[in-house]
N, C-alpha and C. Protein backbone atom coordinates (compact mmCIF):
# COMPACT_ATOMS: atom_id res chain seq x y z
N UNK A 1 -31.02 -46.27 28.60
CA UNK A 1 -29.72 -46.09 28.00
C UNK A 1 -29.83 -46.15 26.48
N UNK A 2 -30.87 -47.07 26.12
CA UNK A 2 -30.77 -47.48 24.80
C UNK A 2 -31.05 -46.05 24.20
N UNK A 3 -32.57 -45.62 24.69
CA UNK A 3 -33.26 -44.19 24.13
C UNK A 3 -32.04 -42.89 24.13
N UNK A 4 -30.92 -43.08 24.95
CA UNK A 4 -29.85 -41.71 24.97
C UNK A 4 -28.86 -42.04 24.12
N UNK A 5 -28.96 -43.51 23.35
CA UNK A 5 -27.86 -43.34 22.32
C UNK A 5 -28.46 -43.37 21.40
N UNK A 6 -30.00 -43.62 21.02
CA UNK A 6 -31.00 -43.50 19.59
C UNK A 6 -31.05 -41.92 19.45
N UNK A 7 -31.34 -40.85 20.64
CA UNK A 7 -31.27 -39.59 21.09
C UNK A 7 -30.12 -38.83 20.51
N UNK A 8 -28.92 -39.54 20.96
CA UNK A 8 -27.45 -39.04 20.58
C UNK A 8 -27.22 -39.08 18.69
N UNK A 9 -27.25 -40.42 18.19
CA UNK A 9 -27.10 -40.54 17.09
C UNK A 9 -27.99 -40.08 16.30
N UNK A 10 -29.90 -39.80 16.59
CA UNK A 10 -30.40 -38.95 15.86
C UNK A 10 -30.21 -37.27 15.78
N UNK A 11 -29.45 -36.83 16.81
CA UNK A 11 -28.66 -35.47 17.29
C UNK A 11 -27.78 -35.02 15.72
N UNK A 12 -26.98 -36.09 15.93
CA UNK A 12 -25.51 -36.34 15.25
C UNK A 12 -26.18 -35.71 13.75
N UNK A 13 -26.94 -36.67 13.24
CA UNK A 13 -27.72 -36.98 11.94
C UNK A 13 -28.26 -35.48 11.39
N UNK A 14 -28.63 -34.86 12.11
CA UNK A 14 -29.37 -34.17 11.56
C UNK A 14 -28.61 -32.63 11.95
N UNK A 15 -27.45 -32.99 12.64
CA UNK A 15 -26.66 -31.87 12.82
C UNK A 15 -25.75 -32.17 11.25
N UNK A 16 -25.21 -33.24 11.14
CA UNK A 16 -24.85 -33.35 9.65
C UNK A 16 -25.82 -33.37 8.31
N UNK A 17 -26.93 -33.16 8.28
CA UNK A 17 -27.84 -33.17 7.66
C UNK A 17 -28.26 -32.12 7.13
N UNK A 18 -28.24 -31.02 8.34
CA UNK A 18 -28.88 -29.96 8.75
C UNK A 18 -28.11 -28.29 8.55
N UNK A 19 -26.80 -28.98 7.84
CA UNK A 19 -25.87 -27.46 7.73
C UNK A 19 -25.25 -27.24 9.40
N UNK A 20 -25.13 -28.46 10.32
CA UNK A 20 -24.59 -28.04 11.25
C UNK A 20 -22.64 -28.37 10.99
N UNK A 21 -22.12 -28.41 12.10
CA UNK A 21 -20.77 -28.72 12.22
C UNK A 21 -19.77 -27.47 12.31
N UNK A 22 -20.99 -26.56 12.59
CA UNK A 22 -19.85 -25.16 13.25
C UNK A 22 -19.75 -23.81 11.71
N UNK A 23 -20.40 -23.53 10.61
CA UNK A 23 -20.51 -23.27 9.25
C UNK A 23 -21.74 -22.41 9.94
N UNK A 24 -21.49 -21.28 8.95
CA UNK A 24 -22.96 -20.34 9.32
C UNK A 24 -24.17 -20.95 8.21
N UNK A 25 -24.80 -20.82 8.86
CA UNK A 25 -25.62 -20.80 7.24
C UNK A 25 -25.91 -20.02 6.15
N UNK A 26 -26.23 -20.24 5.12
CA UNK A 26 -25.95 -19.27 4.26
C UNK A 26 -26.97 -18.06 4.38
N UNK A 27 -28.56 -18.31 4.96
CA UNK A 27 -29.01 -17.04 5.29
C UNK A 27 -27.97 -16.14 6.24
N UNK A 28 -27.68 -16.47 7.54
CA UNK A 28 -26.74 -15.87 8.09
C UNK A 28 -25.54 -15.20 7.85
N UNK A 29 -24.78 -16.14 6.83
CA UNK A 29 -23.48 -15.86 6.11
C UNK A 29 -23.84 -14.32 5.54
N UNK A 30 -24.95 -14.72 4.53
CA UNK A 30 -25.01 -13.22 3.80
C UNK A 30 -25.27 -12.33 4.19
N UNK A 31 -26.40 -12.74 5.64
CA UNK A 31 -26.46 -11.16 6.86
C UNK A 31 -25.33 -10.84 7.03
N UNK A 32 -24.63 -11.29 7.19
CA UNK A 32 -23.52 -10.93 8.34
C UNK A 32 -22.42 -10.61 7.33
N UNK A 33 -22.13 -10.96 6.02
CA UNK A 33 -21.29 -10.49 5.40
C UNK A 33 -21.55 -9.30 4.40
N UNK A 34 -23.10 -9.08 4.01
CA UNK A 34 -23.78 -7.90 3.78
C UNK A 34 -23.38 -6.67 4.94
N UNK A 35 -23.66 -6.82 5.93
CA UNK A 35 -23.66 -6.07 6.87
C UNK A 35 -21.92 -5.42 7.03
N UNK A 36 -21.42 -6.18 6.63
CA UNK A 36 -19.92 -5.66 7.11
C UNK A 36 -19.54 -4.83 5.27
N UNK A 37 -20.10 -5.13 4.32
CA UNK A 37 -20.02 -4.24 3.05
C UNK A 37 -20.72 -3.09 3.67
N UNK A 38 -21.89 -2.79 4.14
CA UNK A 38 -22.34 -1.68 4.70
C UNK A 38 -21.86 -0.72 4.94
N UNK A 39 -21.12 -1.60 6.32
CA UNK A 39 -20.56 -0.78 7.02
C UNK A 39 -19.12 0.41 6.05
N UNK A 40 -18.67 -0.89 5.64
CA UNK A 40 -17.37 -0.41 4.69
C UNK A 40 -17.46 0.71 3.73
N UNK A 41 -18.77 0.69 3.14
CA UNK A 41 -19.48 1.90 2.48
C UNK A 41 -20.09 2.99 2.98
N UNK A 42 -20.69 2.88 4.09
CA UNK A 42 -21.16 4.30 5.00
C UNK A 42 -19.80 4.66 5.13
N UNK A 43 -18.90 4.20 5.92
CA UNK A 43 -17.77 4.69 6.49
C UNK A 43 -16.93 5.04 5.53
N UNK A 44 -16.45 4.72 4.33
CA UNK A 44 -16.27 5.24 3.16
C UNK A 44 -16.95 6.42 2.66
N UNK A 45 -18.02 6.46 2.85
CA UNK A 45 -18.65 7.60 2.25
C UNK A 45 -18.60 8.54 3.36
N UNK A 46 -18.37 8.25 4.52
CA UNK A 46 -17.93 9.86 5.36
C UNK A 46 -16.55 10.35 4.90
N UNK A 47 -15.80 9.77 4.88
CA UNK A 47 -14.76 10.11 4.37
C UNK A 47 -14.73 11.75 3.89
N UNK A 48 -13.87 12.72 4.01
CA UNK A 48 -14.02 13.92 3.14
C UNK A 48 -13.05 13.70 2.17
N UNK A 49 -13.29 14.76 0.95
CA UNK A 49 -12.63 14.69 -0.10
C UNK A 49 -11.40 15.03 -0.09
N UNK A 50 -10.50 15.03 -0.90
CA UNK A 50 -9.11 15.52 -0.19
C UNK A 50 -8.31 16.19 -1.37
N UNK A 51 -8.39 17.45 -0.75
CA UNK A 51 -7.73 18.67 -1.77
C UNK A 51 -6.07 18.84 -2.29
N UNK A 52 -5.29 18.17 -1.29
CA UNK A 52 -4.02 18.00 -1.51
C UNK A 52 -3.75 16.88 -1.47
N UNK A 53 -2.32 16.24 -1.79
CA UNK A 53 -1.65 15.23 -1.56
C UNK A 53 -1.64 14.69 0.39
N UNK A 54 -1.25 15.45 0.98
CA UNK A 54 -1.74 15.00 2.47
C UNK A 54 -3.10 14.58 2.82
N UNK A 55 -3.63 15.47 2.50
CA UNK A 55 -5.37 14.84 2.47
C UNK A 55 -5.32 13.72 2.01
N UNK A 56 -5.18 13.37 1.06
CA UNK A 56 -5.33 12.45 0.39
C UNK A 56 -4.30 10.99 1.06
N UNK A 57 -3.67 11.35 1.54
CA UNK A 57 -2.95 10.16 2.61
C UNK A 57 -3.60 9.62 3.57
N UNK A 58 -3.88 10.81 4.11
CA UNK A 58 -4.90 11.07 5.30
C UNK A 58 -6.30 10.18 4.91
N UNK A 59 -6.94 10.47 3.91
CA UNK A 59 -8.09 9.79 3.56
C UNK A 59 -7.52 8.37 3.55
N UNK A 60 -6.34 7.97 2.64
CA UNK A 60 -6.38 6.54 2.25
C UNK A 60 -5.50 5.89 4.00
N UNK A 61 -5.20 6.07 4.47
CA UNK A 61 -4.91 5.59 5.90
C UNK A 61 -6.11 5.26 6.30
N UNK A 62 -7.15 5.98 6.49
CA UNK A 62 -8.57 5.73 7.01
C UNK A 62 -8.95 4.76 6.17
N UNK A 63 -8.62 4.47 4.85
CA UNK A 63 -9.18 3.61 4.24
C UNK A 63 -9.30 2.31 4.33
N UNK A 64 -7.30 2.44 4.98
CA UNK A 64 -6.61 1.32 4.89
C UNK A 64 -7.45 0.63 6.51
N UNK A 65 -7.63 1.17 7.39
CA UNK A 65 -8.34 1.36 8.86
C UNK A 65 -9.52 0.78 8.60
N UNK A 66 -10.58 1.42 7.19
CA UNK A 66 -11.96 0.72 6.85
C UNK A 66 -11.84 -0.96 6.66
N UNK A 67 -10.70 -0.86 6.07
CA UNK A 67 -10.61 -2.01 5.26
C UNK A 67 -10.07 -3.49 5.83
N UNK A 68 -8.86 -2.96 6.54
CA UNK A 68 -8.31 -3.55 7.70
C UNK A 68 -9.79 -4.19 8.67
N UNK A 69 -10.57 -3.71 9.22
CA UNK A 69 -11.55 -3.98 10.21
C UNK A 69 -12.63 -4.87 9.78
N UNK A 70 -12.69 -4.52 7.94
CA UNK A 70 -13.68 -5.52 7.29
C UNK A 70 -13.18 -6.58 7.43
N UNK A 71 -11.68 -6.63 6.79
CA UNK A 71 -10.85 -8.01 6.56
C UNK A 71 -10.85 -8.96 7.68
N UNK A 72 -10.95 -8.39 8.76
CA UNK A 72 -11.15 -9.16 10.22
C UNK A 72 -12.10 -9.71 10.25
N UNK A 73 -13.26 -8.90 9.86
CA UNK A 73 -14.80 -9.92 10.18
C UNK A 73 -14.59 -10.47 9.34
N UNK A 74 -14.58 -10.51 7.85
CA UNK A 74 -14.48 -11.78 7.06
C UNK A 74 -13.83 -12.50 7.51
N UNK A 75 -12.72 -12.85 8.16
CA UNK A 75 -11.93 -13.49 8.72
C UNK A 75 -13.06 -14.69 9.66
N UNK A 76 -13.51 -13.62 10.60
CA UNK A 76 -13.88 -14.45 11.30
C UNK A 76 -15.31 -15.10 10.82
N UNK A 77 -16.12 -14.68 9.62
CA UNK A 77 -17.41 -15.56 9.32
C UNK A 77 -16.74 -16.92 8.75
N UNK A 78 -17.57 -18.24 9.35
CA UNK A 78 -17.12 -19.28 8.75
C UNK A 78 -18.33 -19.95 8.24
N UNK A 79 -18.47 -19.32 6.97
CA UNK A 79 -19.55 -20.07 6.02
C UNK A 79 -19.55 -21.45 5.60
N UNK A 80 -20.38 -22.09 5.38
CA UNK A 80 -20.72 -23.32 5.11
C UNK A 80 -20.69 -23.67 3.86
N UNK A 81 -20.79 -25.01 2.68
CA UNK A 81 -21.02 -25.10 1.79
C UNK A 81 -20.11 -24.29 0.52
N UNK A 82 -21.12 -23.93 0.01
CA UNK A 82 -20.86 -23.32 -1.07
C UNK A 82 -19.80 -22.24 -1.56
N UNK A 83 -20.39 -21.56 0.02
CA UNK A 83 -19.98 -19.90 0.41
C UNK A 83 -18.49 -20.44 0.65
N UNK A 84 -18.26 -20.96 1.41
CA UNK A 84 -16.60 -20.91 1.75
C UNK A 84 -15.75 -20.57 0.60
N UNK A 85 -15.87 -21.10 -0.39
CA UNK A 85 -15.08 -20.32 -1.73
C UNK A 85 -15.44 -18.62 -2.38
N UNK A 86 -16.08 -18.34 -2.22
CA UNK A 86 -16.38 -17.15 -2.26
C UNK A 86 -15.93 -16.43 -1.07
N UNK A 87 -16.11 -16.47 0.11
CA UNK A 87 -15.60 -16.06 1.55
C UNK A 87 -14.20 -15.94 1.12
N UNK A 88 -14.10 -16.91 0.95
CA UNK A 88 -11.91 -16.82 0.79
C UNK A 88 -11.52 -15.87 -0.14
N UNK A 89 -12.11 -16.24 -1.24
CA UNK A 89 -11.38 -15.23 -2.42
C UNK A 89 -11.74 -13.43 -1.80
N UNK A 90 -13.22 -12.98 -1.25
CA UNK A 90 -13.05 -12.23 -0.44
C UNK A 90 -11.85 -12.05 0.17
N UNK A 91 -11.46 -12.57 1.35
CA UNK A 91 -10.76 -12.53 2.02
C UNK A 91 -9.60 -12.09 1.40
N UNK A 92 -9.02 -12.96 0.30
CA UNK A 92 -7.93 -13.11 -0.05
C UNK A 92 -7.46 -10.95 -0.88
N UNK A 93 -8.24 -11.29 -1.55
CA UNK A 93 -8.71 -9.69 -2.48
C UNK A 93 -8.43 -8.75 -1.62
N UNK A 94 -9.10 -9.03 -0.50
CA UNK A 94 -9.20 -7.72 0.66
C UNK A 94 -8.26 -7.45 1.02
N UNK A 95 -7.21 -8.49 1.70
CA UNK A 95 -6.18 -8.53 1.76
C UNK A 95 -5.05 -7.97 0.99
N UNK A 96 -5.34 -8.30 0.00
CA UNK A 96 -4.18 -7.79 -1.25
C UNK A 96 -4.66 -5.93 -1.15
N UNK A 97 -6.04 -5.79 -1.21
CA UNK A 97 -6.42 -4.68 -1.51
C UNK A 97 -5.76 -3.55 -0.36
N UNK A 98 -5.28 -4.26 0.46
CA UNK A 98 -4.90 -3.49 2.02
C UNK A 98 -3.56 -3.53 1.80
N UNK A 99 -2.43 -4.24 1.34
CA UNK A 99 -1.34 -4.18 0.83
C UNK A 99 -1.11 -3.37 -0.38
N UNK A 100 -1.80 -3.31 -1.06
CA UNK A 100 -2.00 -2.42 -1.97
C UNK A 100 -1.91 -0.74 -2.15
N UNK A 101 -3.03 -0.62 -0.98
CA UNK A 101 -2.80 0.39 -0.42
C UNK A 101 -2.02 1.16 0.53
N UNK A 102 -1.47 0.39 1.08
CA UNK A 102 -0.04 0.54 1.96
C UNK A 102 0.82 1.07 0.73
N UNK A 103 0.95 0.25 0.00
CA UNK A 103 2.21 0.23 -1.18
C UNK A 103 1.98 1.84 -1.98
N UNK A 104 0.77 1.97 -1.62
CA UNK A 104 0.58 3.24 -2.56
C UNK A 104 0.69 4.31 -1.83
N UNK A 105 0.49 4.29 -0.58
CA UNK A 105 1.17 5.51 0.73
C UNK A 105 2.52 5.62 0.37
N UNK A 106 3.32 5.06 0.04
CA UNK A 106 4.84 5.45 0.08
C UNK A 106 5.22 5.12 -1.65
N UNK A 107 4.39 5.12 -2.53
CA UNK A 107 5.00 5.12 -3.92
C UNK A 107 4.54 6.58 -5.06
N UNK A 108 5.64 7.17 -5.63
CA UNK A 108 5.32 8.55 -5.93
C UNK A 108 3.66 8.76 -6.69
N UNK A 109 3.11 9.51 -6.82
CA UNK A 109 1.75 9.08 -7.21
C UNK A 109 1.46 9.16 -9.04
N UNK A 110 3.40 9.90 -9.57
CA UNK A 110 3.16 9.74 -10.97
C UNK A 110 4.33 8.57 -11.69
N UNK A 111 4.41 7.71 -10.37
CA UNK A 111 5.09 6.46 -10.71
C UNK A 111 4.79 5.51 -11.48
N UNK A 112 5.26 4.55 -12.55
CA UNK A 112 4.73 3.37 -12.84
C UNK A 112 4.79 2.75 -11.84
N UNK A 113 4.92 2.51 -10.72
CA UNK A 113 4.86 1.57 -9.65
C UNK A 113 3.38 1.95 -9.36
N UNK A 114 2.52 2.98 -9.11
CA UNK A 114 1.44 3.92 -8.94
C UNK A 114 0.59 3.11 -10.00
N UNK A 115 0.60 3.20 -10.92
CA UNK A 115 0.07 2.74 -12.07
C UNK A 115 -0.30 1.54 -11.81
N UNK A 116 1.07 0.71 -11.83
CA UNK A 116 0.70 -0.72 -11.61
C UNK A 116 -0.14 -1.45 -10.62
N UNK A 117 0.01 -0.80 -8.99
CA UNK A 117 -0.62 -0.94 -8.02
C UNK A 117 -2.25 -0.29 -8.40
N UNK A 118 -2.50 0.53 -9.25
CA UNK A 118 -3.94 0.97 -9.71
C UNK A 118 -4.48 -0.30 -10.49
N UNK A 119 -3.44 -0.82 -11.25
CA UNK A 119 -4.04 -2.02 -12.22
C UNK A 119 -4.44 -3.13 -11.41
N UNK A 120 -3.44 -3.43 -10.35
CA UNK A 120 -3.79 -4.45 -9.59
C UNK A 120 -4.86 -4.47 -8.62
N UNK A 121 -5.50 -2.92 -7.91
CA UNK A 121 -6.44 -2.75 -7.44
C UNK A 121 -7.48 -2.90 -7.85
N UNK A 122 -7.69 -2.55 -9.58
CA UNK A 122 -8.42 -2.85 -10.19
C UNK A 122 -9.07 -4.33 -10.29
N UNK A 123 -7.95 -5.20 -10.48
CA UNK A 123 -8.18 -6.58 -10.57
C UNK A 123 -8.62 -6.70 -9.13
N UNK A 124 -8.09 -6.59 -8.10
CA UNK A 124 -8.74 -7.21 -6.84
C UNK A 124 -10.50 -6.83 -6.47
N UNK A 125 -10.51 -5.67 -7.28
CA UNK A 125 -11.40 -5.07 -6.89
C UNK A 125 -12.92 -6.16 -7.84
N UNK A 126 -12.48 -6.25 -8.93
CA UNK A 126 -13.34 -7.37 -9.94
C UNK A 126 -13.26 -8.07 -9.65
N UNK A 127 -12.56 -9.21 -8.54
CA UNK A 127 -12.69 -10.53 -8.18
C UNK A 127 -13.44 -10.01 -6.57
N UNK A 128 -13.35 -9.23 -6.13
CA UNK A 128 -14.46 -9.60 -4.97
C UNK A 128 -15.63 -9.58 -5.51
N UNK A 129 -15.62 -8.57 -6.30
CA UNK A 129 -17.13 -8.08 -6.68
C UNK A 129 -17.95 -9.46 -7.51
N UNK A 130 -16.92 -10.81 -8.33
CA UNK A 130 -17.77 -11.69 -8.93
C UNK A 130 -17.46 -12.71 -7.72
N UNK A 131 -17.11 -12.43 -6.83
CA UNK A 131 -16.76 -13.63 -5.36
C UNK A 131 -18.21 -13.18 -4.83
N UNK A 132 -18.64 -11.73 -4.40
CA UNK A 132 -20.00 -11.27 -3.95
C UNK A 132 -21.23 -11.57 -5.19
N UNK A 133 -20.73 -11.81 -5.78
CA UNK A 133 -21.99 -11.98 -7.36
C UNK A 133 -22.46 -13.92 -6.61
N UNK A 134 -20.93 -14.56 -6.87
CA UNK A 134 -21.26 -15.97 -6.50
C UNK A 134 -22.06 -15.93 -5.57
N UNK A 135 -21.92 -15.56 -4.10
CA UNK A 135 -22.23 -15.99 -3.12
C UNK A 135 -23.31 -14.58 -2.62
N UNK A 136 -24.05 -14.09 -3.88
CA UNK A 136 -25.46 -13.46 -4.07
C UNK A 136 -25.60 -12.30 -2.40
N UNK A 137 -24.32 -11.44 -2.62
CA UNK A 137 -24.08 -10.60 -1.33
C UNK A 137 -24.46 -9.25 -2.33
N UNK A 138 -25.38 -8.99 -1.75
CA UNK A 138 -25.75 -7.72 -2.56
C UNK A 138 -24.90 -6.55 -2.26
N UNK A 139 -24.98 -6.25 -1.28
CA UNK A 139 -24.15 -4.91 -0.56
C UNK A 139 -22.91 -5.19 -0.97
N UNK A 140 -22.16 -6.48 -0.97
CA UNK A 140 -20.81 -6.41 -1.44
C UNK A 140 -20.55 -6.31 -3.29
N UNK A 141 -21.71 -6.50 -3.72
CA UNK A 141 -21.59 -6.09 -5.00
C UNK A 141 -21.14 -5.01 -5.28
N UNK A 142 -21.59 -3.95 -4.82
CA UNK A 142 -21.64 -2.69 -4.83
C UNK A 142 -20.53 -1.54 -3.97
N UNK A 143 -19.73 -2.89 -3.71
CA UNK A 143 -18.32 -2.21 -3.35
C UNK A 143 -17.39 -1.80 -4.63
């Protein structure tokens, strides 16, 4: 009995020690959150170009679809340490970046509302990219 609670509590120890308690680790984190910039960029880059204003809806719906599906897996990686602040502001950016783009499906495209939603994309777009700088995600750099 004695040896299954020396067993248990050296378990415990080194699961808290060890980067355990349910947190990816950060090699993992960055596989797995590399991998979903990837994806977001191949699939982006099929995309065709879009010659009219419909096209061009058409493209950013798909976008909103790319983007939407990333925002989910970030959702669901739960990084450990460090990464969790970087993960979020991800998250958070992406998010906005998907509202954003909604907002810009239904706002005229030589609107200051247009404008403004460009400025703000802009900004979301520079805080993932130094959220992926922190937490040394290469592929998401390069979103």
């Amino acid at each position: 009995m004695r040896r299954l609670a020396a067993s248990a509590a050296l378990a415990a120890v080194c699961l808290a020690g060890c980067g355990g308690g349910g947190g990816l680790s950060a090699k993992d984190y960055r596989a797995k959150a590399d991998a979903i910039c990837t994806t977001i960029r191949s699939e982006r880059d099929r995309l065709p170009s879009a010659q009219d204003l419909e096209q061009l809806k058409a493209v950013a719906r798909s976008t909103i679809a790319i983007n939407t599906d990333a925002l989910r897996r970030f959702k669901a990686l739960k990084p450990s340490g460090d990464l969790k602040s970087p993960n979020d502001v991800i998250i958070t950016r992406l998010s906005q970046t998907v509202t954003l783009q909604q907002q810009a499906l239904k706002a005229d495209p030589k609107s200051k509302t247009m404008e403004n939603i460009n400025v703000q994309a802009g900004e979301a777009r520079a805080a993932m990219v130094a959220a992926a700088k922190q937490a040394k995600l290469v592929a998401c750099q390069k979103l």
